[in-house]
Protein backbone atom coordinates (compact mmCIF):
# COMPACT_ATOMS: atom_id res chain seq x y z
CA UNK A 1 12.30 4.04 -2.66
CA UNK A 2 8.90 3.59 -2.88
CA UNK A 3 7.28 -0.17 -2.26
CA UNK A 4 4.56 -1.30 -4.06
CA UNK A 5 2.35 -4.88 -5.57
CA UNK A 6 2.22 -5.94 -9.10
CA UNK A 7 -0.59 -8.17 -9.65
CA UNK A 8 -0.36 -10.20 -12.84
CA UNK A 9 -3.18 -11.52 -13.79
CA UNK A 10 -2.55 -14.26 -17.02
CA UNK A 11 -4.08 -13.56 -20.69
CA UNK A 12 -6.30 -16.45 -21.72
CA UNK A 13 -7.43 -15.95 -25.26
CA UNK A 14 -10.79 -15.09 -25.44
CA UNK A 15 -13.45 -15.99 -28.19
CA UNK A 16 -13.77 -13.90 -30.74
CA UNK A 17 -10.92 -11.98 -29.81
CA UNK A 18 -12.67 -9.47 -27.75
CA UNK A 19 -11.48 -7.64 -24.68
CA UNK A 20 -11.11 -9.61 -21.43
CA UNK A 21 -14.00 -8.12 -19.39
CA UNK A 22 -12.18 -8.91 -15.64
CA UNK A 23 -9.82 -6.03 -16.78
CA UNK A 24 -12.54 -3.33 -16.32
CA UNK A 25 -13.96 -5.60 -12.95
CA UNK A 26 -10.38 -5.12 -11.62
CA UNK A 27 -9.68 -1.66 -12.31
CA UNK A 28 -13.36 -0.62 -10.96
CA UNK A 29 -12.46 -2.71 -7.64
CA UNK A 30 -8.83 -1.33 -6.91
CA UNK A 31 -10.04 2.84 -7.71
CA UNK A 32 -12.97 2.24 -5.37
CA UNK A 33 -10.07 1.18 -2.63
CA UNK A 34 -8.03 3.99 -3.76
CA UNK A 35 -10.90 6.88 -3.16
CA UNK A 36 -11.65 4.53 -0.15
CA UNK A 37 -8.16 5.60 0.96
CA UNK A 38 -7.28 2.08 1.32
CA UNK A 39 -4.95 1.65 -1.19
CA UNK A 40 -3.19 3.49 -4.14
CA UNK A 41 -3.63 2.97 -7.40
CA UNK A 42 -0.16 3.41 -8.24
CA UNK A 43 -0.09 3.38 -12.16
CA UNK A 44 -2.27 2.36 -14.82
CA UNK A 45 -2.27 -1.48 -16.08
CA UNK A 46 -0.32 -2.81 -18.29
CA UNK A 47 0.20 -5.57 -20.97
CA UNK A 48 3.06 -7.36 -20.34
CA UNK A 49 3.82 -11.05 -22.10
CA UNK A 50 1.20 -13.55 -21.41
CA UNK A 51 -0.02 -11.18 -18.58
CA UNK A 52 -1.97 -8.06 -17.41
CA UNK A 53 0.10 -6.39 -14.88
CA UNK A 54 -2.11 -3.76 -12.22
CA UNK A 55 -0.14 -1.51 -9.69
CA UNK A 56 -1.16 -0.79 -6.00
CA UNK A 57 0.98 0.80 -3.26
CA UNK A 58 0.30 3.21 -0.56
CA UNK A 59 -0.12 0.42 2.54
CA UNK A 60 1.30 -1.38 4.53
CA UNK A 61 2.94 -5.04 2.17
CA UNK A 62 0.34 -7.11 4.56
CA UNK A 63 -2.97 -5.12 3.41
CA UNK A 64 -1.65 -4.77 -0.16
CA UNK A 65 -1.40 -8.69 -0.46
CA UNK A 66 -4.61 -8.80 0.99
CA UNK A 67 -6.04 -6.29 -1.74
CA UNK A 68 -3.83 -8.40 -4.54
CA UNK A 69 -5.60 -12.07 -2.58
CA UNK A 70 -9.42 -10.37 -3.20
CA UNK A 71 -8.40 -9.17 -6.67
CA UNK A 72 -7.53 -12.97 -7.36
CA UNK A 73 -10.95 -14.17 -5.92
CA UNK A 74 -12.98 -12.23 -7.90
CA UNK A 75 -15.64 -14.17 -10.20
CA UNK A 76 -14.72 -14.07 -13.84
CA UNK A 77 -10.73 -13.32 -13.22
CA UNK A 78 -8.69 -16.28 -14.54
CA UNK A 79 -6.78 -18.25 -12.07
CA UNK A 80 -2.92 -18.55 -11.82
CA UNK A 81 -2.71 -14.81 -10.51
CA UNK A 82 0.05 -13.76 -8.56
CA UNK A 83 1.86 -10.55 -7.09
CA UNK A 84 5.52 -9.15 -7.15
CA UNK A 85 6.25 -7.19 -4.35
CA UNK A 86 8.75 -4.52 -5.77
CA UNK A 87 9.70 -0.99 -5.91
CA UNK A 88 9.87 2.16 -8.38
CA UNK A 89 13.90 1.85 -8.57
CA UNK A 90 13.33 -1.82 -10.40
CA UNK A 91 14.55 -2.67 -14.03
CA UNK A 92 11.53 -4.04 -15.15
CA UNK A 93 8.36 -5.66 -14.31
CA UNK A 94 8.09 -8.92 -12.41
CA UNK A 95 10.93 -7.99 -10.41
CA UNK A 96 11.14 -8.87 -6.47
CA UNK A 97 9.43 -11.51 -4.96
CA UNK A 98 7.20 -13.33 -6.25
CA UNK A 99 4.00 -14.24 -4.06
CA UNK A 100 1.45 -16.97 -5.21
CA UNK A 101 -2.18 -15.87 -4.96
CA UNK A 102 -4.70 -18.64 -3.87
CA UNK A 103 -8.52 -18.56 -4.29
């Protein structure tokens, strides 16, 4: 069973209906960890519900947190983020426990 971090980052709706531009910010941030080695990009995002759901695994729970925390921080990214930490063997998405992500 392998353990990783959802990070769901809440839909706002945006004028003019265009794409939310902190999706592209995110994903650019969390594949330069990944060919850092510091992370793992463990799927590609997701829509899910009111939220945008990104995937990282490969570290230790402590640094992925960390990684979810920065992703959370960054300018333009809505706030009310938070992480799941789960596993492949779950049901669904926003399974496991929840963790609230402060700025």
């Amino acid at each position: 069973m392998a353990r990783h971090v959802e990070i769901h980052v809440p839909l706002q709706p945006t004028e003019s209906g265009e794409p939310h531009p902190w999706i592209d910010e995110i994903e650019d941030f969390l594949y330069g960890l990944d060919e850092q080695g510091t992370i793992e990009v463990f799927d590609d995002g997701e829509e899910w519900g009111a939220v945008y759901i990104f995937f990282i695994a490969g570290a230790p729970e402590a640094r992925l947190l960390d990684v979810a925390a920065r992703v959370a921080a960054l300018d333009g990214v809505p706030a009310g983020v938070f992480a799941h930490i789960t596993d492949d063997k779950a049901a669904d998405f926003g399974m496991g426990r929840r963790v609230e992500l402060r700025r």
